[in-house]
Protein backbone atom coordinates (compact mmCIF):
# COMPACT_ATOMS: atom_id res chain seq x y z
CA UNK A 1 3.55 43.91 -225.51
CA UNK A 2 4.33 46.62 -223.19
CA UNK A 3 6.01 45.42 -219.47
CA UNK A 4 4.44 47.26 -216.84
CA UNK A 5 5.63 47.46 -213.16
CA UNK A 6 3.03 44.77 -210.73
CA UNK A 7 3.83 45.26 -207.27
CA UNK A 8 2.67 42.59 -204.07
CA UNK A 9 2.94 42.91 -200.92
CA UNK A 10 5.19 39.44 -198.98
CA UNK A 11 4.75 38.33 -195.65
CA UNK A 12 6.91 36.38 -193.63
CA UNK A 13 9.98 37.73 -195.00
CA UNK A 14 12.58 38.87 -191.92
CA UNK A 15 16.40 39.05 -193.77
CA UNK A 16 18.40 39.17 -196.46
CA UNK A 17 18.27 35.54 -196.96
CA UNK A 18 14.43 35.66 -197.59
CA UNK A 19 14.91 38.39 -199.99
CA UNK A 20 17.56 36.77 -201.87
CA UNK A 21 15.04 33.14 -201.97
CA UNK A 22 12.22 35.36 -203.19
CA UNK A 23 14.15 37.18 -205.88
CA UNK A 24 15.51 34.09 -206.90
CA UNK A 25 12.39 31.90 -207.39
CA UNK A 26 10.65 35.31 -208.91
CA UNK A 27 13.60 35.63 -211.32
CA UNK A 28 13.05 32.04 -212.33
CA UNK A 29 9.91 32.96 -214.09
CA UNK A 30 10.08 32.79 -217.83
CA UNK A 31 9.34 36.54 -219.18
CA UNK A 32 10.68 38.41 -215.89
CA UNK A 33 12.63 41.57 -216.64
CA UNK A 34 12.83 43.07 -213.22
CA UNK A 35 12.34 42.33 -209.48
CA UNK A 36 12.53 44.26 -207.03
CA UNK A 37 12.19 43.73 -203.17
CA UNK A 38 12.25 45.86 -199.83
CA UNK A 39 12.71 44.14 -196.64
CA UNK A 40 11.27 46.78 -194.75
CA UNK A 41 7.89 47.30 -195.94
CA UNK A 42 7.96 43.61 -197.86
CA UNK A 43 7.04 44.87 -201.26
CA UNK A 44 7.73 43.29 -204.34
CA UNK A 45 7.48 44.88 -208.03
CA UNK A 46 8.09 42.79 -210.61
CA UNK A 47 8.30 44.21 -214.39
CA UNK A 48 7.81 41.76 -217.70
CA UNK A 49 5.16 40.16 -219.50
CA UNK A 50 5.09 37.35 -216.23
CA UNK A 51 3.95 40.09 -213.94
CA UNK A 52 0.72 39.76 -215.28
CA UNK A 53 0.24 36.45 -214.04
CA UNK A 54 -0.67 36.97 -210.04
CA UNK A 55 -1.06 33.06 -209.68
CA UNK A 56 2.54 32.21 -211.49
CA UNK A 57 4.47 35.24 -209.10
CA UNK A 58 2.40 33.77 -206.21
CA UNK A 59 3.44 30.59 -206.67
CA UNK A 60 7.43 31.75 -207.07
CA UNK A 61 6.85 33.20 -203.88
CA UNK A 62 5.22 30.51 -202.25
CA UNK A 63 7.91 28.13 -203.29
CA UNK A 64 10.30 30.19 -201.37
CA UNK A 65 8.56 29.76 -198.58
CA UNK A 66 6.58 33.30 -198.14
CA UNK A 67 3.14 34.31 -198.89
CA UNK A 68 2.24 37.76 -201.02
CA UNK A 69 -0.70 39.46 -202.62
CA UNK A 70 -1.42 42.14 -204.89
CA UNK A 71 -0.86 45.77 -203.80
């Protein structure tokens, strides 16, 4: 299976901190290569045969306390 790049836009992110929680509960994921996160703009691309599930990387998100959709 080929891991392609899924990218979501989270809201309610404002530091570091909320990066860091987000990357962390994303990372979590079984079959997660890569995530990636900008604080600025809030978007998230996440690379590995998880990306393709938009309810399990909304969930990781939503655990750490932020909301996202697909871009």
């Amino acid at each position: 299976m080929t891991s392609a790049d899924h990218t979501y836009l989270v809201s309610g992110m404002t530091c570091a901190h909320c990066v860091a929680s987000v990357r962390e509960e994303v990372s979590e994921l079984d079959g997660v290569e890569v995530v990636a996160l900008e604080l600025a703009d809030g978007r998230l691309v996440v690379r590995g045969e998880a990306a393709d599930s938009q309810d399990a990387i909304r969930a990781a998100v939503e655990a750490a306390g932020y909301s996202a959709v697909p871009a």
